[in-house]
PDB file of N, CA and C in Angstrom:
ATOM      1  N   UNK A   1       0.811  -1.185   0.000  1.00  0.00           N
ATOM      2  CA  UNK A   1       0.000   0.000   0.000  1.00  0.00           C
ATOM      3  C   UNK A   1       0.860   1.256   0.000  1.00  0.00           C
ATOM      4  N   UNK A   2       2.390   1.595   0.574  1.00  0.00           N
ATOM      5  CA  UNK A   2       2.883   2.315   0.811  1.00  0.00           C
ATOM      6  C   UNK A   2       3.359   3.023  -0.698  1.00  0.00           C
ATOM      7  N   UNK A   3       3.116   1.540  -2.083  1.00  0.00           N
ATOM      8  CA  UNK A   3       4.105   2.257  -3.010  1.00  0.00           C
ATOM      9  C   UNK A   3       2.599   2.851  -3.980  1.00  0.00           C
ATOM     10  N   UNK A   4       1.434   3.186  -3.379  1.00  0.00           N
ATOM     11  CA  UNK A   4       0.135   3.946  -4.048  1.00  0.00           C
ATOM     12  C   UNK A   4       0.591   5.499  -3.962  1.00  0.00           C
ATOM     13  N   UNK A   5       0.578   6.046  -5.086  1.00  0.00           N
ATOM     14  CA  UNK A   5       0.653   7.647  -5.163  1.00  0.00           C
ATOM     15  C   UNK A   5      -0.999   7.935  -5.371  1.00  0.00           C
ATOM     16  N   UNK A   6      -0.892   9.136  -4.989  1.00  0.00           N
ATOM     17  CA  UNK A   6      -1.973  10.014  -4.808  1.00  0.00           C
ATOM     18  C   UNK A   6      -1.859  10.698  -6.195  1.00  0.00           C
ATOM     19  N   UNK A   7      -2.970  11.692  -6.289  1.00  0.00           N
ATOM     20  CA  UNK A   7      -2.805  12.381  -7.544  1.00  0.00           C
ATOM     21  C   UNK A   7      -1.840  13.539  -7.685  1.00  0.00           C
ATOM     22  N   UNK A   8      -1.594  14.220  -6.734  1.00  0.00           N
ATOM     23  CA  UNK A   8      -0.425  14.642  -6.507  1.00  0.00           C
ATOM     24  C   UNK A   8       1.399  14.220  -6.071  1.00  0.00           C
ATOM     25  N   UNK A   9       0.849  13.023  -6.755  1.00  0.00           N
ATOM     26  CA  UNK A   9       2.004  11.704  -7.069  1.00  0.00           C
ATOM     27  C   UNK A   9       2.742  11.748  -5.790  1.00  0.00           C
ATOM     28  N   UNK A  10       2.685  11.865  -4.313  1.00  0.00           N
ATOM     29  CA  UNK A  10       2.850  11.571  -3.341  1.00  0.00           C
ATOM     30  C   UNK A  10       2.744  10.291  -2.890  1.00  0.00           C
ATOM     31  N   UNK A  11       3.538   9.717  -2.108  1.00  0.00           N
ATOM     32  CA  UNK A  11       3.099   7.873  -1.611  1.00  0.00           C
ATOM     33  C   UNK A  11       2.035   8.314  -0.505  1.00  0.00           C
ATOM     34  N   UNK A  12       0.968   7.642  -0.422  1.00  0.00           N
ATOM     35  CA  UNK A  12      -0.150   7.708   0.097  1.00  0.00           C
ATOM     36  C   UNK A  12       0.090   7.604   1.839  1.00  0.00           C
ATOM     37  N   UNK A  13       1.099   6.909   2.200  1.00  0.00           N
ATOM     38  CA  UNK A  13       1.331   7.396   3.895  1.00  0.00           C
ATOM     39  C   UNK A  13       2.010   8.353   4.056  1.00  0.00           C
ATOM     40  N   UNK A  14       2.556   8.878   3.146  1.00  0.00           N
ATOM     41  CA  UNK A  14       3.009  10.450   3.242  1.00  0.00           C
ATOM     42  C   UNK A  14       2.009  11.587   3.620  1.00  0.00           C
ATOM     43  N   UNK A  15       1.130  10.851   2.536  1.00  0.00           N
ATOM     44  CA  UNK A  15      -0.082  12.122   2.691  1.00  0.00           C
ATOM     45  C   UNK A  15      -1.401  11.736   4.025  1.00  0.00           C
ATOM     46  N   UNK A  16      -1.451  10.481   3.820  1.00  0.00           N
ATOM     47  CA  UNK A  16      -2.058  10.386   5.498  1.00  0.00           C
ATOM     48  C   UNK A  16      -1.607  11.074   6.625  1.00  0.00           C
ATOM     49  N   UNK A  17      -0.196  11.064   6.567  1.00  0.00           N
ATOM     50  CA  UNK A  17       0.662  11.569   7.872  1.00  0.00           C
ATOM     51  C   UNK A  17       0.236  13.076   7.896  1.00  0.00           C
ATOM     52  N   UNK A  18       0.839  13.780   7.034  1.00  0.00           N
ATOM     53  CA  UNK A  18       0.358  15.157   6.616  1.00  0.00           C
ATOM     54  C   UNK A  18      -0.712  15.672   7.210  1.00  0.00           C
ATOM     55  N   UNK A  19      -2.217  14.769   6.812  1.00  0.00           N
ATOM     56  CA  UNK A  19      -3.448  15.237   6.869  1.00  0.00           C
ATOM     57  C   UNK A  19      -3.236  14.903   8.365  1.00  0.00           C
ATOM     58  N   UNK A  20      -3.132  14.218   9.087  1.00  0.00           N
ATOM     59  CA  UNK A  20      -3.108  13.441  10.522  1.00  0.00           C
ATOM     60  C   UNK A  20      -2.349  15.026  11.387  1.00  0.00           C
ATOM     61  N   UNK A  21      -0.956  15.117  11.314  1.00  0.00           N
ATOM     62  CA  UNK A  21      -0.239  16.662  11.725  1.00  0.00           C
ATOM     63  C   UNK A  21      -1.080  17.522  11.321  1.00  0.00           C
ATOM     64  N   UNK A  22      -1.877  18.010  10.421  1.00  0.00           N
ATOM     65  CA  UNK A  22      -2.600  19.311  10.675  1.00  0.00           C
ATOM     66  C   UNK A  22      -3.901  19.253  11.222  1.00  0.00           C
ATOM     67  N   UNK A  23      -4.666  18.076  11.057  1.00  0.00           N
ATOM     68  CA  UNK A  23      -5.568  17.869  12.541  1.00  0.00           C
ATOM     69  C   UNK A  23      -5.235  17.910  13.593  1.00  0.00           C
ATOM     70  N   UNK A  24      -4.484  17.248  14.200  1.00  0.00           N
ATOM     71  CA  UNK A  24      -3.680  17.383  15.601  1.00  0.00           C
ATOM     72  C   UNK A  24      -3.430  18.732  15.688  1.00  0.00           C
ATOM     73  N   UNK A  25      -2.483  19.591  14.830  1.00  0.00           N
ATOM     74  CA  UNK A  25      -2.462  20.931  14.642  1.00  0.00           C
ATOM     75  C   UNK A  25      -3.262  21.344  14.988  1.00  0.00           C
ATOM     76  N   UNK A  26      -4.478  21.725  14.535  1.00  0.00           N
ATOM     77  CA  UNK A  26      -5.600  22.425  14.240  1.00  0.00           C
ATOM     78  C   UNK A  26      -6.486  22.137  15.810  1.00  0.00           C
ATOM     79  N   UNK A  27      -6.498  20.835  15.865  1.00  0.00           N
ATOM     80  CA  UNK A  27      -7.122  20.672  17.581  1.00  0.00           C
ATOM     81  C   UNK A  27      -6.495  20.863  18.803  1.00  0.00           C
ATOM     82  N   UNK A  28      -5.016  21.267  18.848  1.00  0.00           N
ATOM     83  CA  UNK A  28      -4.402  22.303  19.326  1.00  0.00           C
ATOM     84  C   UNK A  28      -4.319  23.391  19.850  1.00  0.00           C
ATOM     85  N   UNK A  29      -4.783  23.844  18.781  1.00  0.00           N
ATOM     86  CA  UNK A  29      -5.026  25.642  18.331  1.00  0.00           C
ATOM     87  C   UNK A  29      -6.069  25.647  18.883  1.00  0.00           C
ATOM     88  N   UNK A  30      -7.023  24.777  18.567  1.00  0.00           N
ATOM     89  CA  UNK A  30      -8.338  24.903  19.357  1.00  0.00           C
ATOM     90  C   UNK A  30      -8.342  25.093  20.634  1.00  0.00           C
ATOM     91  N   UNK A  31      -7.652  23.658  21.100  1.00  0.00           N
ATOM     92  CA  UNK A  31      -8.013  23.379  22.468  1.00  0.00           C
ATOM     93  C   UNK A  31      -7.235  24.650  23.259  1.00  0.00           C
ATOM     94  N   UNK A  32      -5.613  25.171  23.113  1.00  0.00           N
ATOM     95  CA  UNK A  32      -5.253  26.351  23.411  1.00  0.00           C
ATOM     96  C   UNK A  32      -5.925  27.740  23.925  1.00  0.00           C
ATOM     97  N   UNK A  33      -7.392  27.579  22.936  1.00  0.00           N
ATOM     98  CA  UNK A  33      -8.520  28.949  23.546  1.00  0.00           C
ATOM     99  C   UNK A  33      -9.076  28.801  24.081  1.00  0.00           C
ATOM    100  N   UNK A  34      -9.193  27.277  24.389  1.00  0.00           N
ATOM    101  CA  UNK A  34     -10.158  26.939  25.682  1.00  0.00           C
ATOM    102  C   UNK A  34      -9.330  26.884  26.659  1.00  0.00           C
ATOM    103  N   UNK A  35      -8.301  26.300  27.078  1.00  0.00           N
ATOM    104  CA  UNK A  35      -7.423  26.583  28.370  1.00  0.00           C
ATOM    105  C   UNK A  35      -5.663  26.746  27.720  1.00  0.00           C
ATOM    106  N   UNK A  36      -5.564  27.730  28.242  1.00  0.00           N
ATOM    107  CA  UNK A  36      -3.929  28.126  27.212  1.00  0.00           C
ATOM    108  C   UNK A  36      -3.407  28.685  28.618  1.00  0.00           C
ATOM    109  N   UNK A  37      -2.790  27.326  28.348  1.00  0.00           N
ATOM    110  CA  UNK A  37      -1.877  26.744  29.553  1.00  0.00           C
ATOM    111  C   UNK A  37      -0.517  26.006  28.739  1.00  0.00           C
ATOM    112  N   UNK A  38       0.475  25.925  29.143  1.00  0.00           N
ATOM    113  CA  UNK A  38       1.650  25.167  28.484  1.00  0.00           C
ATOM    114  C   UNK A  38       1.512  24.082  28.237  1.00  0.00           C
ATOM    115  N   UNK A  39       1.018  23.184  29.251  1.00  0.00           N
ATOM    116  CA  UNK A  39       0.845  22.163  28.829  1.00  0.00           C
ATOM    117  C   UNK A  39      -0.536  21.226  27.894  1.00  0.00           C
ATOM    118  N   UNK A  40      -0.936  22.389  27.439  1.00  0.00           N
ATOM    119  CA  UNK A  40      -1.934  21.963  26.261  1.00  0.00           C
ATOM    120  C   UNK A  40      -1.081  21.240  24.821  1.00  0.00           C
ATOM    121  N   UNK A  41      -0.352  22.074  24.157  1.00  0.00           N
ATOM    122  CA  UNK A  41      -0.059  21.472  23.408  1.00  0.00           C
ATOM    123  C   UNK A  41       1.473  20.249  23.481  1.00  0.00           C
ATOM    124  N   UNK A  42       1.740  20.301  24.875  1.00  0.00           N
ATOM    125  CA  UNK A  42       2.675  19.615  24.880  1.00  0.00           C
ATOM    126  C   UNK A  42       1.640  17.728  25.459  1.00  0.00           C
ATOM    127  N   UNK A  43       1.352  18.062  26.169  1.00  0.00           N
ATOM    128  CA  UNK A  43       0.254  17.008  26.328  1.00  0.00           C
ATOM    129  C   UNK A  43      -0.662  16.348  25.525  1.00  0.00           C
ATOM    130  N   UNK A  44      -1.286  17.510  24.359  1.00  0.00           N
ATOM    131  CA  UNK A  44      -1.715  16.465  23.290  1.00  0.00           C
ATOM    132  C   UNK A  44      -1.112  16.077  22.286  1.00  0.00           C
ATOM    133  N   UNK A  45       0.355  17.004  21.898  1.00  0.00           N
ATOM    134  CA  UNK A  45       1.124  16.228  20.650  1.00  0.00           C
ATOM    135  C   UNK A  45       1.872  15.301  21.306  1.00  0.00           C
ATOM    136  N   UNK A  46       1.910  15.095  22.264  1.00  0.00           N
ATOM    137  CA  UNK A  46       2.833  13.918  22.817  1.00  0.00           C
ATOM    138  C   UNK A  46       2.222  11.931  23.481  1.00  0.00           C
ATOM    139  N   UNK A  47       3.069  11.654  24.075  1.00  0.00           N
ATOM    140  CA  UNK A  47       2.296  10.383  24.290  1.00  0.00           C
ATOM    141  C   UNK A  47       3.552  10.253  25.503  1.00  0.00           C
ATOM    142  N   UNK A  48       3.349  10.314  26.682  1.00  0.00           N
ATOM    143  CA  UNK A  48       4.368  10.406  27.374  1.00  0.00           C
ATOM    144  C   UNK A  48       4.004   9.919  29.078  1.00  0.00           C
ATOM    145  N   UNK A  49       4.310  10.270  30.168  1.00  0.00           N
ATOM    146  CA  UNK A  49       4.024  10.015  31.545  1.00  0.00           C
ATOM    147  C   UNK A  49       3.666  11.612  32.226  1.00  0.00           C
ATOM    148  N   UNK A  50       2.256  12.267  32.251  1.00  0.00           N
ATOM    149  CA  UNK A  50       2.024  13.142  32.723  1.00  0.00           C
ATOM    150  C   UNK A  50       1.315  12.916  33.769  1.00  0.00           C
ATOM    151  N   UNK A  51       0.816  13.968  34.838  1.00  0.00           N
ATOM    152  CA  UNK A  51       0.089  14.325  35.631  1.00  0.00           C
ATOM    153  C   UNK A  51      -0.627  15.398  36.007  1.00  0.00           C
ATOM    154  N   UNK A  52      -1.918  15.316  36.335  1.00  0.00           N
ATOM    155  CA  UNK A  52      -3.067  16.246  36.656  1.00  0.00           C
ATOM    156  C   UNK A  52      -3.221  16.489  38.087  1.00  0.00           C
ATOM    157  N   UNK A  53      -3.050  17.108  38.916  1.00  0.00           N
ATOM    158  CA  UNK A  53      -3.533  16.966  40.306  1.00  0.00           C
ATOM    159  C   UNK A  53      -4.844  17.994  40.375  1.00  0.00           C
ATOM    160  N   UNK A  54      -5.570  17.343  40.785  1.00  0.00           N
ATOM    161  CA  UNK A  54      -6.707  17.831  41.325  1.00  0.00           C
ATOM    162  C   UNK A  54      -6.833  18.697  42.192  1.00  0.00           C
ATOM    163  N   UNK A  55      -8.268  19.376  42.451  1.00  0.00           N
ATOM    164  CA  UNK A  55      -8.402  20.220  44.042  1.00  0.00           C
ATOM    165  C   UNK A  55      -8.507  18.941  45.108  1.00  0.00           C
ATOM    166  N   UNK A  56      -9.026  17.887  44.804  1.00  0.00           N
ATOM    167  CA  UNK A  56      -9.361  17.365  46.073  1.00  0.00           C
ATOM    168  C   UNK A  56      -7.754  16.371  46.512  1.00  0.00           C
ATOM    169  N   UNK A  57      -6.752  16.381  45.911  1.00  0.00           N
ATOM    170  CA  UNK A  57      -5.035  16.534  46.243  1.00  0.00           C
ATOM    171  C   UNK A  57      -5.399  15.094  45.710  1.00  0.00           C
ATOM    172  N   UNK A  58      -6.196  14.557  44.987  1.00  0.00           N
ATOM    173  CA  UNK A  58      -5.742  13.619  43.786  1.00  0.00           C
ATOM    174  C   UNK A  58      -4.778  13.555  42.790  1.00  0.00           C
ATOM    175  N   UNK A  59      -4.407  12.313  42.622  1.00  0.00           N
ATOM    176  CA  UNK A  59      -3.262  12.710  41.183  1.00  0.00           C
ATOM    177  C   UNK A  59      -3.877  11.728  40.510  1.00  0.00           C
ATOM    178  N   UNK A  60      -4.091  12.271  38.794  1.00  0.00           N
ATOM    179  CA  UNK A  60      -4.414  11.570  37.760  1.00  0.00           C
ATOM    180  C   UNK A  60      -3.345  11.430  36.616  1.00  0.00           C
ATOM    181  N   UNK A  61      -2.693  10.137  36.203  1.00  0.00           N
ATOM    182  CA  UNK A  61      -1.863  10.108  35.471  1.00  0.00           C
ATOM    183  C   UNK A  61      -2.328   9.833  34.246  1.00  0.00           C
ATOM    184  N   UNK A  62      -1.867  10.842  33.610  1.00  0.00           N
ATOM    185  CA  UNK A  62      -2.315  10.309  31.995  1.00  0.00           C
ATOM    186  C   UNK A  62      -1.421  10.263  30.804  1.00  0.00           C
ATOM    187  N   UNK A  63      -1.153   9.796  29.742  1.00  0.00           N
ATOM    188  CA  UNK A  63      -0.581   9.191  28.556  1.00  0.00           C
ATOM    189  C   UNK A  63      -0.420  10.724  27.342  1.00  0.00           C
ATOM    190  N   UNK A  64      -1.612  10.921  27.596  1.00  0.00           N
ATOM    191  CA  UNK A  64      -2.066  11.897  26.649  1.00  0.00           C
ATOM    192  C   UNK A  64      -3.090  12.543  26.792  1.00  0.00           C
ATOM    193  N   UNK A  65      -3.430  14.318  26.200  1.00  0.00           N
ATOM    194  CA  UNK A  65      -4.541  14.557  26.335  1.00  0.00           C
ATOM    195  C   UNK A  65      -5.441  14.226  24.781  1.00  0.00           C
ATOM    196  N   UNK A  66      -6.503  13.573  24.919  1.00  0.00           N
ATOM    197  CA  UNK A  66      -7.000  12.903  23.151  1.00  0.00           C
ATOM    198  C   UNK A  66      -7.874  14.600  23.099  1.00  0.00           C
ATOM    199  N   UNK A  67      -8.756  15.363  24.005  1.00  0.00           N
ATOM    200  CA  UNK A  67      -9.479  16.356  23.121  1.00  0.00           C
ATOM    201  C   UNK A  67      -9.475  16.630  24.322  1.00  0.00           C
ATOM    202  N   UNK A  68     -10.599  18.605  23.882  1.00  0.00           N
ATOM    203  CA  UNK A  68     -10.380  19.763  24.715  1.00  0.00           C
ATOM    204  C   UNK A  68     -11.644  20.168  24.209  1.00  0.00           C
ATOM    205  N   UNK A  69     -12.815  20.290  24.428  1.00  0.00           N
ATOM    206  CA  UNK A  69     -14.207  21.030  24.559  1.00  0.00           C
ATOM    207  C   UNK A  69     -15.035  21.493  25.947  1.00  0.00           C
ATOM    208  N   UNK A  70     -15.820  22.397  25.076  1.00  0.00           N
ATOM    209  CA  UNK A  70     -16.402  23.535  26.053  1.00  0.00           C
ATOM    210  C   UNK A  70     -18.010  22.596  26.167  1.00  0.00           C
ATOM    211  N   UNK A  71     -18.451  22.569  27.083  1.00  0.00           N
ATOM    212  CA  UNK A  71     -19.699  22.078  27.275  1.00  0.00           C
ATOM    213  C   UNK A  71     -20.846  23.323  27.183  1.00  0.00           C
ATOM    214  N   UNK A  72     -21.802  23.419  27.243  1.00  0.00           N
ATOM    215  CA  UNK A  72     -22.694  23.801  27.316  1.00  0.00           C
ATOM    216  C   UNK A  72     -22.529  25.136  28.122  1.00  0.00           C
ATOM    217  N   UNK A  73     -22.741  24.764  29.791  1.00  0.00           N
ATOM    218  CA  UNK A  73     -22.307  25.492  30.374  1.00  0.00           C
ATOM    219  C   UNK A  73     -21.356  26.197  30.710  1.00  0.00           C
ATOM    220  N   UNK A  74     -20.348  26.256  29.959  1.00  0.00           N
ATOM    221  CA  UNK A  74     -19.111  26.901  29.923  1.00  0.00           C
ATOM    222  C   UNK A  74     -17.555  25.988  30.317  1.00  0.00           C
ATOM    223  N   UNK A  75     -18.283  24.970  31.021  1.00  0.00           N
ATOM    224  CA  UNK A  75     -16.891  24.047  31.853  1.00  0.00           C
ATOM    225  C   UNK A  75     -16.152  23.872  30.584  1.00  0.00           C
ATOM    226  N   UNK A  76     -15.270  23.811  30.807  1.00  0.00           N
ATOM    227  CA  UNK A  76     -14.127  22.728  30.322  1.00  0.00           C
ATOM    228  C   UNK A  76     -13.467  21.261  30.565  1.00  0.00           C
ATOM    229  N   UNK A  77     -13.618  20.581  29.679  1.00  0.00           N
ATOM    230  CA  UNK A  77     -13.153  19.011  29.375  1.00  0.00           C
ATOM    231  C   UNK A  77     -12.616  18.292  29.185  1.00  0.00           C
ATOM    232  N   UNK A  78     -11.442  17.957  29.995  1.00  0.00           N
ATOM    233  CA  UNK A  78     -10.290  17.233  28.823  1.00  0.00           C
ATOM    234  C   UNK A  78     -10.554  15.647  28.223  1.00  0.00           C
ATOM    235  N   UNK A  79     -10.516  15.027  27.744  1.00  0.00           N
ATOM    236  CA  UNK A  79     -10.596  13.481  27.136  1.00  0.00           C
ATOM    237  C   UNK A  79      -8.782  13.250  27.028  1.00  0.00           C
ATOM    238  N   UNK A  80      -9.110  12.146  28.068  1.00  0.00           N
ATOM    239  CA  UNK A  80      -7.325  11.780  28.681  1.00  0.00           C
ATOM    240  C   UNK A  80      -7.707  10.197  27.943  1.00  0.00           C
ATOM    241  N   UNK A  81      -6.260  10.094  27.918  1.00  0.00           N
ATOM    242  CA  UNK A  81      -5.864   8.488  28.093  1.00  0.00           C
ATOM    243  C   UNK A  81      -5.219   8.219  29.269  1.00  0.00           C
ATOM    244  N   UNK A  82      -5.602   7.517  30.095  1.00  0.00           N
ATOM    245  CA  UNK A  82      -4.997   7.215  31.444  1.00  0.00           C
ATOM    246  C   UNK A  82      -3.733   6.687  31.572  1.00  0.00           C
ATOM    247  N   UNK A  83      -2.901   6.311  31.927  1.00  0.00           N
ATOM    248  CA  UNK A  83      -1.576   5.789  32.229  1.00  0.00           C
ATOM    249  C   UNK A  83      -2.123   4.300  32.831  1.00  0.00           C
ATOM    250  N   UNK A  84      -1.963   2.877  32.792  1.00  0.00           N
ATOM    251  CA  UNK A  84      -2.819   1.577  32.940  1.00  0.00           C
ATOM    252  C   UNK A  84      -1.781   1.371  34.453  1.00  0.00           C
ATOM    253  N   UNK A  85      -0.383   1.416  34.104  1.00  0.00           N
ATOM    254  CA  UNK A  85       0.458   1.409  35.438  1.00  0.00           C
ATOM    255  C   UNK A  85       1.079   2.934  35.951  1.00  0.00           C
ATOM    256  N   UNK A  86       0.339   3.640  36.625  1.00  0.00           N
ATOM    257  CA  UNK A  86       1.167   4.960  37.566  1.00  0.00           C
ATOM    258  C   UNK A  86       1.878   4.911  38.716  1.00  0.00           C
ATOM    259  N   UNK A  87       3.300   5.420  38.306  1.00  0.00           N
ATOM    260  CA  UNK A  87       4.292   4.915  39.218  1.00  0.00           C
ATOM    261  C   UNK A  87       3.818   5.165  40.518  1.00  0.00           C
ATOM    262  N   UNK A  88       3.735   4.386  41.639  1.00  0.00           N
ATOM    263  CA  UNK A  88       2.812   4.184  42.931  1.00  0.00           C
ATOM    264  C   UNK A  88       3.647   4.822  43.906  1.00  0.00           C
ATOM    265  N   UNK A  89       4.647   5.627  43.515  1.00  0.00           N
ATOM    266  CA  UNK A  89       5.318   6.593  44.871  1.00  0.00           C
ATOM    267  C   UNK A  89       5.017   7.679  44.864  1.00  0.00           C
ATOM    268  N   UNK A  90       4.241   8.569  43.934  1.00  0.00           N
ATOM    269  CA  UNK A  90       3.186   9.386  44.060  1.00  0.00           C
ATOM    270  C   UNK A  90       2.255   9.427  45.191  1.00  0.00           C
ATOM    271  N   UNK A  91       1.847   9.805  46.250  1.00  0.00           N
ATOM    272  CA  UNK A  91       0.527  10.203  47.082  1.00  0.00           C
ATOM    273  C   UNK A  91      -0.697  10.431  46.051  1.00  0.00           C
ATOM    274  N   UNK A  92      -1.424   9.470  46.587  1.00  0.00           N
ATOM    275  CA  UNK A  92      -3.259  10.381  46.252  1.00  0.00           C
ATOM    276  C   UNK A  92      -3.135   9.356  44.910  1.00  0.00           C
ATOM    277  N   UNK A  93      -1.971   8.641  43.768  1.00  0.00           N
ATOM    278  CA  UNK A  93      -1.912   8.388  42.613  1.00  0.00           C
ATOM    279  C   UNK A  93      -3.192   8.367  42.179  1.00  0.00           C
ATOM    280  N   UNK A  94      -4.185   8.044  41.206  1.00  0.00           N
ATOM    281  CA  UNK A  94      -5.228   7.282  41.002  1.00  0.00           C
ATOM    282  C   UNK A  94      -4.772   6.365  39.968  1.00  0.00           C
ATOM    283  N   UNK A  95      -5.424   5.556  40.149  1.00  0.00           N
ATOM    284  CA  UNK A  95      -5.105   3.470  39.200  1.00  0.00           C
ATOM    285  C   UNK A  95      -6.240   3.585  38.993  1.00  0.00           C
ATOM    286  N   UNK A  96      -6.343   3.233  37.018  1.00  0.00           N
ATOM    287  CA  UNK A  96      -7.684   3.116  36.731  1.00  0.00           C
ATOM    288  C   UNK A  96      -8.087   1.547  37.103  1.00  0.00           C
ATOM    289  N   UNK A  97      -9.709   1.814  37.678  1.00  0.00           N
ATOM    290  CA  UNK A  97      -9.603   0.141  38.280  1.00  0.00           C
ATOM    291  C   UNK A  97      -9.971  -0.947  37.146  1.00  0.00           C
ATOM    292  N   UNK A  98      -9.757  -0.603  35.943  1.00  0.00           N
ATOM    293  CA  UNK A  98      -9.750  -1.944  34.696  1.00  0.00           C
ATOM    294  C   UNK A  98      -8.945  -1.220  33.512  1.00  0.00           C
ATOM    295  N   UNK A  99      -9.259  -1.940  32.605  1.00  0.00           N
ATOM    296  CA  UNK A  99      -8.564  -2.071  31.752  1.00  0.00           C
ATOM    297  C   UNK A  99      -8.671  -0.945  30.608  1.00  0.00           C
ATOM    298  N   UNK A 100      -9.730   0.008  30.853  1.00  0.00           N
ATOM    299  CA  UNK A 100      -9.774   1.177  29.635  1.00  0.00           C
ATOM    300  C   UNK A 100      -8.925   2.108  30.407  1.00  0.00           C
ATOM    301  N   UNK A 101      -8.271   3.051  29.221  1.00  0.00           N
ATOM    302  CA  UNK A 101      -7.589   3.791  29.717  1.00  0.00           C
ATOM    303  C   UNK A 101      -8.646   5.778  29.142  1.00  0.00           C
ATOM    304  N   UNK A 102      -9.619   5.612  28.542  1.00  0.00           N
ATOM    305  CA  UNK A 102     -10.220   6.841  28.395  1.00  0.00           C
ATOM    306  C   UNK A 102     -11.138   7.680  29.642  1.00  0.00           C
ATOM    307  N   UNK A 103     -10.822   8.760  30.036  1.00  0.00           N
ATOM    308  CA  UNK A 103     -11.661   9.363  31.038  1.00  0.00           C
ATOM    309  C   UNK A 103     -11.484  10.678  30.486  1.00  0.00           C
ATOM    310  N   UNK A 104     -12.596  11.634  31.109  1.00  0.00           N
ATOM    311  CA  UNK A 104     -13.171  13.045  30.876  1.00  0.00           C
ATOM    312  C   UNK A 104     -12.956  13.357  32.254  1.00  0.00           C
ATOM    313  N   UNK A 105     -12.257  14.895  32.274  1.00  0.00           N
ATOM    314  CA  UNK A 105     -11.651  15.596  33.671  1.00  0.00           C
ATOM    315  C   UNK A 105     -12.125  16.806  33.197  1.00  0.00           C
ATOM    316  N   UNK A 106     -13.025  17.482  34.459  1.00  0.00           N
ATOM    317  CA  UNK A 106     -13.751  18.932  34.325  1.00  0.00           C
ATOM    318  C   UNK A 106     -12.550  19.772  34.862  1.00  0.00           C
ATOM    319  N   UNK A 107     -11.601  20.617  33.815  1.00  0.00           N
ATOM    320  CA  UNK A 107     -10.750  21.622  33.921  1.00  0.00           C
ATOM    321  C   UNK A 107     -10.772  22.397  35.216  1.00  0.00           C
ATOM    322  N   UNK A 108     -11.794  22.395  35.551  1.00  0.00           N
ATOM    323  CA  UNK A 108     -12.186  23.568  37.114  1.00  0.00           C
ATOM    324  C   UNK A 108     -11.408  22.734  37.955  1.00  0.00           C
ATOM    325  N   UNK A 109     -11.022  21.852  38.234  1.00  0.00           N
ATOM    326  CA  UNK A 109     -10.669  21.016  39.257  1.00  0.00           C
ATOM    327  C   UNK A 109      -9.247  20.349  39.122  1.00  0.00           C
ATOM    328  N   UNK A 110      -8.568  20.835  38.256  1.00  0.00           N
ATOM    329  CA  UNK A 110      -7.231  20.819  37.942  1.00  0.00           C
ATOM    330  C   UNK A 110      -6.693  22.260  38.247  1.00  0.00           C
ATOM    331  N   UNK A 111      -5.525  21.564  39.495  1.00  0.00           N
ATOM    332  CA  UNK A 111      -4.562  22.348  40.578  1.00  0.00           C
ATOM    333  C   UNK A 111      -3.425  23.081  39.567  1.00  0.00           C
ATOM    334  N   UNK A 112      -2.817  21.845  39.216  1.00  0.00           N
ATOM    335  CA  UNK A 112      -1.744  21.946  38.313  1.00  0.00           C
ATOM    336  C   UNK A 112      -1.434  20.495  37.380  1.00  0.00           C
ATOM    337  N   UNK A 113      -0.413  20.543  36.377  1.00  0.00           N
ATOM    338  CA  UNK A 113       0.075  19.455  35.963  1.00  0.00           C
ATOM    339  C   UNK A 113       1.144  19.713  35.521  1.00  0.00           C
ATOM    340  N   UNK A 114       1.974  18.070  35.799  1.00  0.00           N
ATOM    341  CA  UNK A 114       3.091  18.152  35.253  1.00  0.00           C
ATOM    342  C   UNK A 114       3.656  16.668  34.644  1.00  0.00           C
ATOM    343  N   UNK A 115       5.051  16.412  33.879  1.00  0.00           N
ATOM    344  CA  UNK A 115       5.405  15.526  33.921  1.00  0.00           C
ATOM    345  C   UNK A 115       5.727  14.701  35.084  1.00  0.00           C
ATOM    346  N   UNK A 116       5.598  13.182  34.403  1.00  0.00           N
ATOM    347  CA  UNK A 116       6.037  12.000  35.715  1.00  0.00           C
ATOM    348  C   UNK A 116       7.810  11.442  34.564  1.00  0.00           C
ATOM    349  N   UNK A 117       7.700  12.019  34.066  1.00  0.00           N
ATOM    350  CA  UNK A 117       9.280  10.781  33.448  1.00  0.00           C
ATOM    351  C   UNK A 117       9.859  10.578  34.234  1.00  0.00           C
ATOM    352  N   UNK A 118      10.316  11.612  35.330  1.00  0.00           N
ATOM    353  CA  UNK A 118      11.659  10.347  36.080  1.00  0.00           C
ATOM    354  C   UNK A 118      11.166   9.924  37.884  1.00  0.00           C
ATOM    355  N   UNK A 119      10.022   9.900  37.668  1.00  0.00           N
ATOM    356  CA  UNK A 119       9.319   9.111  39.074  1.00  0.00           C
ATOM    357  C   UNK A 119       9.400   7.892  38.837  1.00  0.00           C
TER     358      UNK A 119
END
C-alpha cells in the first residue's frame, strides 16, 4: 500500500501523515482557547508520563490529552488516556480500576500538571 501515489504523485502514507499533523495541529489551536496553559499542546502532541492533580489533592496520570471542549455550560473538558500502570510513589496516585484507559476531567478542578518521566 505504501508504493500507491496520490494524484499529486505523493506515496499515500506520506499524505495520510500530513493530513493526521494538521488535525492534531488544528485541535491544538483549538483546544489552546479553551485553556492556554503550556501544557496543552505539549500534552496532546505527545504520548508520554504526565500528571493532573486535582483540588481534592488527587493525582491523575495520563498518557495523553485525546481532546479539549467547552460544554454547554461553559466548563471545560479534557478526554485523557490514562496511564494503565502509575508509578505508585506518588501520594493520592489514582489506578484506573480496569482495563480502559479513556476518562473526561472537568478543567475547574485541575490544581496543576506536570510531567512524571523520572518518578
Amino acid at each position: 500500500m505504501s508504493n500507491v501515489k496520490t494524484i499529486n504523485n505523493e506515496p499515500r502514507d506520506d499524505l495520510v501523515l500530513k493530513l493526521h499533523e494538521k488535525v492534531v495541529a488544528l485541535e491544538i489551536e483549538h483546544a489552546q482557547k479553551l485553556l492556554p496553559a503550556w501544557f496543552v499542546p505539549r500534552m496532546m502532541g505527545d504520548a508520554w508520563f504526565f500528571a493532573l492533580q486535582l483540588s481534592t489533592g488527587k493525582v491523575i496520570a495520563i498518557e495523553t490529552i485525546l481532546d479539549v471542549y467547552e460544554a454547554k455550560n461553559g466548563d471545560v473538558w479534557l478526554d485523557v488516556r490514562l496511564l494503565l500502570d502509575p508509578p505508585k510513589k506518588i501520594p493520592n496516585i489514582f489506578s484506573p480500576p480496569c482495563g480502559r484507559q479513556t476518562a473526561s476531567i472537568n478543567a475547574k478542578f485541575i490544581t496543576f500538571a506536570f510531567e512524571l518521566a523520572d518518578t
